[in-house]
Protein backbone atom coordinates (compact mmCIF):
# COMPACT_ATOMS: atom_id res chain seq x y z
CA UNK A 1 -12.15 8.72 -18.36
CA UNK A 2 -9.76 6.09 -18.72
CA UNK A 3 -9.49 2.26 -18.85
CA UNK A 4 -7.20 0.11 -16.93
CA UNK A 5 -4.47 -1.31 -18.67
CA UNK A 6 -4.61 -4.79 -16.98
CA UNK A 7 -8.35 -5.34 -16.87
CA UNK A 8 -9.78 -2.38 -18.86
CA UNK A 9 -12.16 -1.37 -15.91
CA UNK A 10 -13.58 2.09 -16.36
CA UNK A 11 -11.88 4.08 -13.61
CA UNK A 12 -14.37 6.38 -11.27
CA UNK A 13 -17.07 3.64 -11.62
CA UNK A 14 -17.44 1.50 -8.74
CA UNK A 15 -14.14 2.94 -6.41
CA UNK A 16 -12.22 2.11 -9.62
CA UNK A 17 -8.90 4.42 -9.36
CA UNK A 18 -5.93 4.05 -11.58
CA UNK A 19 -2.41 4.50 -10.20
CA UNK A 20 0.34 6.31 -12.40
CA UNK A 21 1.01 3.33 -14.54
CA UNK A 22 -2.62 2.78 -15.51
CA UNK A 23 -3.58 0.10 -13.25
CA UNK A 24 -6.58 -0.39 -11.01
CA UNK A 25 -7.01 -1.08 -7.79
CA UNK A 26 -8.57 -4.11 -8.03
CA UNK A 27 -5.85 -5.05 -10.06
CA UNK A 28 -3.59 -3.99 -7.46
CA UNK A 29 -4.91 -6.00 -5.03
CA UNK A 30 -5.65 -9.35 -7.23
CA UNK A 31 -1.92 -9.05 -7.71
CA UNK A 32 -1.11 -9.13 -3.80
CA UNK A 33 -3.75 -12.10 -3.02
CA UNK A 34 -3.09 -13.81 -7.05
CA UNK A 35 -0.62 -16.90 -5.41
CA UNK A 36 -3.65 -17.91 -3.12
CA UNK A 37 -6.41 -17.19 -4.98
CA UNK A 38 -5.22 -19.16 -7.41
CA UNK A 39 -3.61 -22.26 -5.49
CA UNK A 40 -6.59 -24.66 -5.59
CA UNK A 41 -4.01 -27.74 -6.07
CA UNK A 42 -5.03 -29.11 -2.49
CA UNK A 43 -8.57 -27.95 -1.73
CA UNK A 44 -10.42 -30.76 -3.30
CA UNK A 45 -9.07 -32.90 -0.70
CA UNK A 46 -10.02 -30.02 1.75
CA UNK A 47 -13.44 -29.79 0.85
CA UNK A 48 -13.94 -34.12 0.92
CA UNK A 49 -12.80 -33.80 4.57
CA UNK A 50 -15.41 -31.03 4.93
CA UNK A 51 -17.80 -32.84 3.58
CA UNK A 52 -16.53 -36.47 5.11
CA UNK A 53 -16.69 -34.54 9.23
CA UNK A 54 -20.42 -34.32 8.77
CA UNK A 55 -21.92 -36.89 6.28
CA UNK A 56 -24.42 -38.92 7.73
CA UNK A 57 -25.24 -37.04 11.01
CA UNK A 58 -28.07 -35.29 9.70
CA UNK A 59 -31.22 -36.46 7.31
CA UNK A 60 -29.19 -34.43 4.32
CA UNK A 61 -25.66 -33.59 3.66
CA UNK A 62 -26.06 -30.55 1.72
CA UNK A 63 -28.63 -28.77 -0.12
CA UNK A 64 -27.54 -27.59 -3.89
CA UNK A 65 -29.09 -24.90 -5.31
CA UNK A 66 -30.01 -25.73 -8.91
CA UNK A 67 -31.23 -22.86 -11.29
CA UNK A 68 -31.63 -24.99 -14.33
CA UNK A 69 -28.02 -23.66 -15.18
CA UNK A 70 -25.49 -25.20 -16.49
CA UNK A 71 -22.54 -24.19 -13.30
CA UNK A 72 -25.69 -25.38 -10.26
CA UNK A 73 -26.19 -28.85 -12.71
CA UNK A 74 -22.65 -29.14 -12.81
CA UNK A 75 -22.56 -28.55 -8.99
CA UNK A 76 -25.24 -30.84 -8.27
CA UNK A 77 -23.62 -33.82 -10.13
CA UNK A 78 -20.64 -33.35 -8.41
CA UNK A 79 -22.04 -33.79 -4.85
CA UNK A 80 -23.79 -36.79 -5.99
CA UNK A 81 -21.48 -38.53 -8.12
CA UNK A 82 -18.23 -37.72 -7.26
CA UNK A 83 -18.66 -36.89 -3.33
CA UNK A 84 -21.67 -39.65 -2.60
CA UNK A 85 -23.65 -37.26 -0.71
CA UNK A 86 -27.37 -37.19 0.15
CA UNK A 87 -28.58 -33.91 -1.38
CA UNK A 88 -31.49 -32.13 -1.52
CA UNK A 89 -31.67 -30.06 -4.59
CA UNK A 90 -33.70 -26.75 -4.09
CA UNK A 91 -34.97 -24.49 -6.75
CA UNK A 92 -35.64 -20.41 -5.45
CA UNK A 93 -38.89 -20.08 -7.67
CA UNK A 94 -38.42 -15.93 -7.91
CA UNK A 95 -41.09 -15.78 -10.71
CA UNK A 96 -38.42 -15.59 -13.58
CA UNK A 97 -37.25 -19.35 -14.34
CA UNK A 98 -37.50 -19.62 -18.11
CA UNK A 99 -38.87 -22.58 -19.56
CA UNK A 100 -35.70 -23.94 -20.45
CA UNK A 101 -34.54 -23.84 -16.92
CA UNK A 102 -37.52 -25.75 -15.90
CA UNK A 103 -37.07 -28.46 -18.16
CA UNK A 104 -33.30 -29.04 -17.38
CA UNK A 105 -34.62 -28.76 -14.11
CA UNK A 106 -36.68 -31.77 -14.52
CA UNK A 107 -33.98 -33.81 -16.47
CA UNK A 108 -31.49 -33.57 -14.22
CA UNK A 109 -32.89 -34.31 -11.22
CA UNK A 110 -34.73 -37.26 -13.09
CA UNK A 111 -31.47 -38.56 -14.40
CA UNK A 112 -29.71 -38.34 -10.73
CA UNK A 113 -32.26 -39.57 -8.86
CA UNK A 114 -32.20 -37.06 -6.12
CA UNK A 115 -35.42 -34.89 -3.86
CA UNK A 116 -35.84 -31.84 -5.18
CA UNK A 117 -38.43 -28.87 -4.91
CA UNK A 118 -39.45 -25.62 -5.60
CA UNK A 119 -39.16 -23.56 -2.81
CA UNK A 120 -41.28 -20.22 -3.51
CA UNK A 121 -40.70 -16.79 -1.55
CA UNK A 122 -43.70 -14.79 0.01
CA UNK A 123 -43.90 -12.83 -3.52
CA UNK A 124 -45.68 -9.81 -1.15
CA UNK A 125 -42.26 -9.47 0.40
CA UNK A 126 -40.56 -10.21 -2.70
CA UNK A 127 -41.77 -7.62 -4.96
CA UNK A 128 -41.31 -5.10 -2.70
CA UNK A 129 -37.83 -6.26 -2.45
CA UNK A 130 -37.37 -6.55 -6.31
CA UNK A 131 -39.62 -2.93 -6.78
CA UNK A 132 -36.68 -1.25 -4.39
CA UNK A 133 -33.84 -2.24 -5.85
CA UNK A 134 -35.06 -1.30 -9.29
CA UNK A 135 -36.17 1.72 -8.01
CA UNK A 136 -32.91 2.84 -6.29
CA UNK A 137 -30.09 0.59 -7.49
CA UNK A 138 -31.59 0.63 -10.84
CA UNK A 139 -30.52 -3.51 -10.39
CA UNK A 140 -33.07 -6.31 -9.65
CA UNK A 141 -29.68 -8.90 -9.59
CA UNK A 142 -28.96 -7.66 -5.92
CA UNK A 143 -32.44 -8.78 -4.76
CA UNK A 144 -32.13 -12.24 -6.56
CA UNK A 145 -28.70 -12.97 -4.75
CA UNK A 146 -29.47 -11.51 -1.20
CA UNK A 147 -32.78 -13.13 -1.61
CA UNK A 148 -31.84 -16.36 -2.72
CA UNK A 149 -28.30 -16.57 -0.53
CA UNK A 150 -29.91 -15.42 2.76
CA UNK A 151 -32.64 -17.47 2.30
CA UNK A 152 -30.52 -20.49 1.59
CA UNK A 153 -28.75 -19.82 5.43
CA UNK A 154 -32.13 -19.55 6.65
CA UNK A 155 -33.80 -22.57 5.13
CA UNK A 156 -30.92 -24.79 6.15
CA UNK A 157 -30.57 -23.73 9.20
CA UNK A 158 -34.20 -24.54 9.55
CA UNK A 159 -34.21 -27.78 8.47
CA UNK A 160 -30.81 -28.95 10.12
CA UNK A 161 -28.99 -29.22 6.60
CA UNK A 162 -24.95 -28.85 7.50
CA UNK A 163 -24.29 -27.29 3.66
CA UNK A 164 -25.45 -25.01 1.41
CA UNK A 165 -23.92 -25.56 -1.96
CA UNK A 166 -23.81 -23.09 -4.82
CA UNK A 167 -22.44 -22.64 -8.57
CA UNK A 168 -21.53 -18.66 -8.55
CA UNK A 169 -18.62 -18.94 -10.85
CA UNK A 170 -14.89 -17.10 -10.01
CA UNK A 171 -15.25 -14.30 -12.10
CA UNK A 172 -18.47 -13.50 -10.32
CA UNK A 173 -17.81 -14.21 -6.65
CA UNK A 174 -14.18 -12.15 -7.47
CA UNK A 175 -15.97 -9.10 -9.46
CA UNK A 176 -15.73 -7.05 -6.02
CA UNK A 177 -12.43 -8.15 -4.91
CA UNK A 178 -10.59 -4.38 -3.97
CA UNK A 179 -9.62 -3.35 -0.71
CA UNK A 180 -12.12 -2.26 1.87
CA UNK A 181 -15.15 -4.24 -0.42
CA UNK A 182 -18.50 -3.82 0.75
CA UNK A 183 -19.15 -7.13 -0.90
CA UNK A 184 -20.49 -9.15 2.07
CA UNK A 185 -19.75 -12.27 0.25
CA UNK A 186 -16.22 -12.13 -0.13
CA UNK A 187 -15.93 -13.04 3.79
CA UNK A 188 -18.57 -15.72 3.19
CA UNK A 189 -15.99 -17.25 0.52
CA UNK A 190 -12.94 -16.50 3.00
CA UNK A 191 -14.29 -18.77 5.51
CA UNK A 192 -14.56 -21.65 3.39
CA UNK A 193 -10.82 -21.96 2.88
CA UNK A 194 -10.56 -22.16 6.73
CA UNK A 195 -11.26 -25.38 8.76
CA UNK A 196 -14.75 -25.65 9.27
CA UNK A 197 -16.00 -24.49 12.47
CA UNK A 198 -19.60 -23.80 13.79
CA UNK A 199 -18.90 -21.11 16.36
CA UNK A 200 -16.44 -19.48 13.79
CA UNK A 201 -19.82 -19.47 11.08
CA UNK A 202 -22.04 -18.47 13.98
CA UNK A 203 -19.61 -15.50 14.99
CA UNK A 204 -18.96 -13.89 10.93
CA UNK A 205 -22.66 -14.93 9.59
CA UNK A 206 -23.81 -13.07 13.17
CA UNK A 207 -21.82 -10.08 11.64
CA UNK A 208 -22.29 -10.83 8.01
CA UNK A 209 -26.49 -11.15 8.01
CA UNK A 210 -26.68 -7.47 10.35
CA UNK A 211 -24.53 -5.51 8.11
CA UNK A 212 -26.49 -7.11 4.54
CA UNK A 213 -30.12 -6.64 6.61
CA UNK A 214 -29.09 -2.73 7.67
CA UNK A 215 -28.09 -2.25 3.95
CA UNK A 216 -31.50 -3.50 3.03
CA UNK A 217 -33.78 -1.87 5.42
CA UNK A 218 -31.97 1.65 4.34
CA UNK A 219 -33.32 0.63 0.58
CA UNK A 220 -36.76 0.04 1.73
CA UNK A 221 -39.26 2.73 1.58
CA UNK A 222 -40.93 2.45 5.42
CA UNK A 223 -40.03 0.73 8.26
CA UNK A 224 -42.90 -1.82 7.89
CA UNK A 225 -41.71 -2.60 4.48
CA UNK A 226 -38.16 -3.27 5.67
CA UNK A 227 -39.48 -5.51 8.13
CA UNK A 228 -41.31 -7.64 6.19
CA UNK A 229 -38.56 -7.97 3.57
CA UNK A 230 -35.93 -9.11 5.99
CA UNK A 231 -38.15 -11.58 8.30
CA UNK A 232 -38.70 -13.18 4.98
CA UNK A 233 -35.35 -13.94 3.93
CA UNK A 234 -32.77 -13.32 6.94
CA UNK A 235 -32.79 -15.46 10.03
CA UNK A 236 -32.13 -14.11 13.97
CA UNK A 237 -29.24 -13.60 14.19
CA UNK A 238 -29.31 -14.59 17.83
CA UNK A 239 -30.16 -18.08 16.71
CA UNK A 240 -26.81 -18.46 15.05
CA UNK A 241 -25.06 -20.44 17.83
CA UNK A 242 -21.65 -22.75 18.20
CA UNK A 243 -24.26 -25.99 18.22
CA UNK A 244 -25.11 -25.32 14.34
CA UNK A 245 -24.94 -23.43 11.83
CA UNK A 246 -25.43 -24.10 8.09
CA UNK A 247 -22.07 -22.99 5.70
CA UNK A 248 -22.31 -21.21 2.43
CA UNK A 249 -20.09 -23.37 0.50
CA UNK A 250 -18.93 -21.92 -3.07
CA UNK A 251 -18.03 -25.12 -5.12
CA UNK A 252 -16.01 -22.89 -7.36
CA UNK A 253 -13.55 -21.89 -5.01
CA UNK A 254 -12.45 -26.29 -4.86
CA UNK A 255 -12.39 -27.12 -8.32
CA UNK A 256 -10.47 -24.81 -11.66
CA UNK A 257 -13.86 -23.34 -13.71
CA UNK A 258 -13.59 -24.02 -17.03
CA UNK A 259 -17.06 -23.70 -18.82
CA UNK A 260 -16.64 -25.33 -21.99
CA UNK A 261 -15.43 -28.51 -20.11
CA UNK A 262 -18.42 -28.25 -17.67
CA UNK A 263 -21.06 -28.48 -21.02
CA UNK A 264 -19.11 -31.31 -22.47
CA UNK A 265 -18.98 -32.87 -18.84
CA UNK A 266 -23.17 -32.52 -18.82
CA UNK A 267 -23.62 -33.22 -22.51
CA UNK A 268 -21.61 -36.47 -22.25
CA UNK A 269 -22.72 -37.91 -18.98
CA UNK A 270 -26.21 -35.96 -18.41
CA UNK A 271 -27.30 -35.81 -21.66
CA UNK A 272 -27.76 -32.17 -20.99
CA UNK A 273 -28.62 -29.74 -24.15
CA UNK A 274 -27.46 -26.65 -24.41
CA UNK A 275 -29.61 -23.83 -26.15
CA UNK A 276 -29.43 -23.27 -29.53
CA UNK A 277 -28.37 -19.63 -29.01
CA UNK A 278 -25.43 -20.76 -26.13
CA UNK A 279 -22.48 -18.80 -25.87
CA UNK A 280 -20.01 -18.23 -23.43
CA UNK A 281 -21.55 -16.49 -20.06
CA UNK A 282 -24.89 -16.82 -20.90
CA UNK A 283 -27.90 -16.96 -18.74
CA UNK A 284 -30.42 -19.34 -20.00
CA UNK A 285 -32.06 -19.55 -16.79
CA UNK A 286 -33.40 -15.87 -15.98
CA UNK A 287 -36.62 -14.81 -18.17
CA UNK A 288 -35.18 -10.78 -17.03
CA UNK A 289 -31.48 -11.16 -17.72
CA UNK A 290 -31.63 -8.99 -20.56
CA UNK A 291 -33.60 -6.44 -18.74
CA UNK A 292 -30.89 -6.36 -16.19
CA UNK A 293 -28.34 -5.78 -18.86
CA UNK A 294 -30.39 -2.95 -20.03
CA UNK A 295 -30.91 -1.02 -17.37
CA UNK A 296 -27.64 -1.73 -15.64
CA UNK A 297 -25.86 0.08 -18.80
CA UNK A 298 -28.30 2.60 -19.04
CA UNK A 299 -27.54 3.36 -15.60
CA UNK A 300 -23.78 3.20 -14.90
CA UNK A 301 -22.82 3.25 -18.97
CA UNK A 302 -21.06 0.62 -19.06
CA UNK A 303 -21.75 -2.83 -19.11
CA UNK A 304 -22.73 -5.52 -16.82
CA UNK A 305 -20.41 -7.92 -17.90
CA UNK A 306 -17.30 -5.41 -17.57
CA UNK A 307 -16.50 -6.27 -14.08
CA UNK A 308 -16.61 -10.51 -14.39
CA UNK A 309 -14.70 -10.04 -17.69
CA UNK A 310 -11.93 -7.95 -15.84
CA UNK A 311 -11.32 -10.95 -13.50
CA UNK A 312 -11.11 -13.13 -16.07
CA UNK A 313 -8.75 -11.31 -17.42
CA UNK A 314 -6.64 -11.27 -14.05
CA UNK A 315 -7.09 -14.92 -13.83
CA UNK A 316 -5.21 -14.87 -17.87
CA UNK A 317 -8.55 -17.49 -19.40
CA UNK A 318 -8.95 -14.69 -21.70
CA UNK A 319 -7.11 -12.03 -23.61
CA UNK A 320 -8.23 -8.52 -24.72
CA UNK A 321 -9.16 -9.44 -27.88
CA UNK A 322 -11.49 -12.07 -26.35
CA UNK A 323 -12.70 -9.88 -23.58
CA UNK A 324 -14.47 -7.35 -26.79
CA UNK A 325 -15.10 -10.39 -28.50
CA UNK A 326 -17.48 -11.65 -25.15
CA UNK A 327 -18.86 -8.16 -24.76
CA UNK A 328 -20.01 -8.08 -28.31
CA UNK A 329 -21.43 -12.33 -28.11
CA UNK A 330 -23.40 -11.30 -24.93
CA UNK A 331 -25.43 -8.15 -26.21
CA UNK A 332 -29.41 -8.47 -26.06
CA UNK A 333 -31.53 -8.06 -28.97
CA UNK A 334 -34.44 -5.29 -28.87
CA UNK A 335 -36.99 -7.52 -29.26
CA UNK A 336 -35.87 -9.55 -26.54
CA UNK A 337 -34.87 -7.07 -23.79
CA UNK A 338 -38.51 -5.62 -24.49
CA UNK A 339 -40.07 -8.79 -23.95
CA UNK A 340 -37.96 -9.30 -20.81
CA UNK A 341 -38.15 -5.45 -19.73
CA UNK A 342 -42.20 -6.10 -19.98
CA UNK A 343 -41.71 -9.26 -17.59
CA UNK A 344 -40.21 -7.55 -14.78
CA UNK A 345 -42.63 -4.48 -15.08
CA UNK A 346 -45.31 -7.17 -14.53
CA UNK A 347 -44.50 -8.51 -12.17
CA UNK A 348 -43.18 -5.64 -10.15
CA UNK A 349 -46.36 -3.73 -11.55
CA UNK A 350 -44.04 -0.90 -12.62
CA UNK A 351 -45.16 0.69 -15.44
CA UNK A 352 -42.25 1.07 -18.12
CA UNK A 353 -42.70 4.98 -18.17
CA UNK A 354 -42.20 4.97 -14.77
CA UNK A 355 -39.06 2.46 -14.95
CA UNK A 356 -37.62 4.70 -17.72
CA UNK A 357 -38.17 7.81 -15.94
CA UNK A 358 -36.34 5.97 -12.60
CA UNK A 359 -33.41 4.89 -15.23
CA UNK A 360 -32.78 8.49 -16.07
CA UNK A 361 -33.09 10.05 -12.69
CA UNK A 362 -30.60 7.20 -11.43
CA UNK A 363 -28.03 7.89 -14.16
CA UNK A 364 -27.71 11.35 -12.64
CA UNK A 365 -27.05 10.21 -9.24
CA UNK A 366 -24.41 8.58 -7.64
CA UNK A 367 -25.14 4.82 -6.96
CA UNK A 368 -22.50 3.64 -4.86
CA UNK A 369 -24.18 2.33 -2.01
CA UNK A 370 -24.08 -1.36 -2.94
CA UNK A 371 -21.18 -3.45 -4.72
CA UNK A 372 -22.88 -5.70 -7.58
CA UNK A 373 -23.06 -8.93 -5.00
């Protein structure tokens, strides 16, 4: 198979198809949406007025959604320093916050002064969520971000909280950017460029939270099961009306990403430390990162990072060179994709010959249902 010559995606995995010259589709398409995609020059001031329409009018401005990470600690100091808004800082407790998440967890939201807590998911529902998307997709990620993002629209809507603030960085909310995605985010993002609108949110999430909840019940193994896992984590549609409804905001899209500035920015006014092992796209925060990398390659062949390097290779922050450089920086050790391939199985209570007999019958089948959200 080939490689595209723009982005050096794989073509024939995930609706990758090369035209005559060697280029992708999603390169294709980057290339017809690049001038706004790019042209963030006057969205900061877009997103104060956002922000500005509703401060005050309800007992928080936003909520942030703070991993332990540094892009969510970035995020969070932004709203509160920089935008003066009263924020509730919210940590989705899945079971696999690493200790070093925790503890920049607890500096940060000592050092900003803001409420903060650990919101924890029915883990009944949870693992049954987690055990199906292992055991079909082959990728516990997609349960973490449905999870965590639905749940987010839920608990805000809940608690009358006008924002929902997150830290997904461009080269992952762009990773499924083709035409005719199945990436049910990519509208989420489209609607915060437009002026903000309950009965326009109320309309797409309407839309938005069926499709994701069909996709989910179809991975679940029994009708009962599907039911439980979406009444945990999506709301009623029906209660989505023009009076409220809480936005997905992605901070990302308002401000250029530049991740060495970010860890300066928190080393120099947060004090925040950095791991001893950091490197560029690393996740510090997840105790089964490396077990997603592992089986996600030993499912598709190829690895995770291939599509959020390809955009950043759109977006020119990188070169080739740099892109195989990145690849090679971000590989697991053994020993520590064991230890975190042993966590999940734990928790899940999967067995790991079971979970490597799943791996193998997955890499013969065709897993195309789902875009990597």
């Amino acid at each position: 198979m080939s490689r595209c010559q723009n982005c050096n995606l794989l073509e024939g995995k995930f609706n990758v198809v090369l035209d005559n010259n060697g280029i992708c589709n999603y390169c294709q398409y980057f290339e017809q949406n690049k001038k706004d995609i790019l042209n963030i020059a006057n969205r900061e001031q877009m997103l104060a007025r956002r922000f500005q329409n509703l401060k005050g009018k309800y007992e928080y401005d936003a909520v942030v959604g703070l991993s332990g990470g540094k892009d969510s600690t970035y995020v969070l100091y932004q709203m509160v320093k920089k935008y003066g808004l009263k924020v509730l800082a919210v940590t989705y407790d899945n079971g696999f916050l690493t200790e070093f998440a925790r503890e920049s967890i607890r500096k940060t939201v000592e050092s900003l002064g803001v409420d903060h807590y650990y919101h924890k998911p029915n883990w009944n529902a949870y693992k049954k969520f987690y055990k199906v998307c292992v055991q079909k997709l082959g990728d516990p990620c997609v349960a973490c971000t449905i999870g965590g993002f639905f749940l987010a629209i839920k608990g805000c809507y809940e608690k009358r909280i006008p924002f929902f603030i997150h830290g997904r960085t461009p080269f992952q909310m762009y990773r499924n950017f083709y035409e005719n995605s199945y990436d049910a985010f990519l509208p989420l993002m489209k609607l915060n460029l437009m002026n903000h609108s309950f009965t326009t949110l109320s309309q797409e999430y309407g839309m938005i939270s069926d499709f994701v909840k069909q996709s989910v019940s179809r991975l679940a193994d029994s009708i009962e099961e599907a039911r439980e896992i979406t009444d945990e984590f999506f709301i009623d549609s029906s209660q989505l009306t023009g009076e409220f409804v809480p936005e997905l905001l992605a901070y990302f899209l308002f401000e250029e990403y530049d991740e060495k500035q970010i860890k300066k920015h928190l080393e120099d006014t947060l004090g925040w430390q950095k791991p001893a092992s950091d490197k560029l796209l690393g996740h510090y925060d997840c105790a089964i990162h490396d077990a997603a990398v592992h089986m996600f390659k030993e499912v598709h062949d190829i690895d995770v990072l291939d599509a959020d390097i390809a955009v950043m290779l759109r977006f020119g922050v990188i070169s080739k060179q740099g892109a195989d450089e990145l690849i090679r920086l971000n590989q697991p050790t053994a020993g520590n994709t064991e230890v975190s391939l042993n966590f999940l199985c734990a928790l899940c209570e999967l067995s790991r010959e079971d979970l490597d007999k799943t791996l193998v019958t997955l890499r013969q089948t065709v897993v195309g249902k789902f875009d990597r959200w």
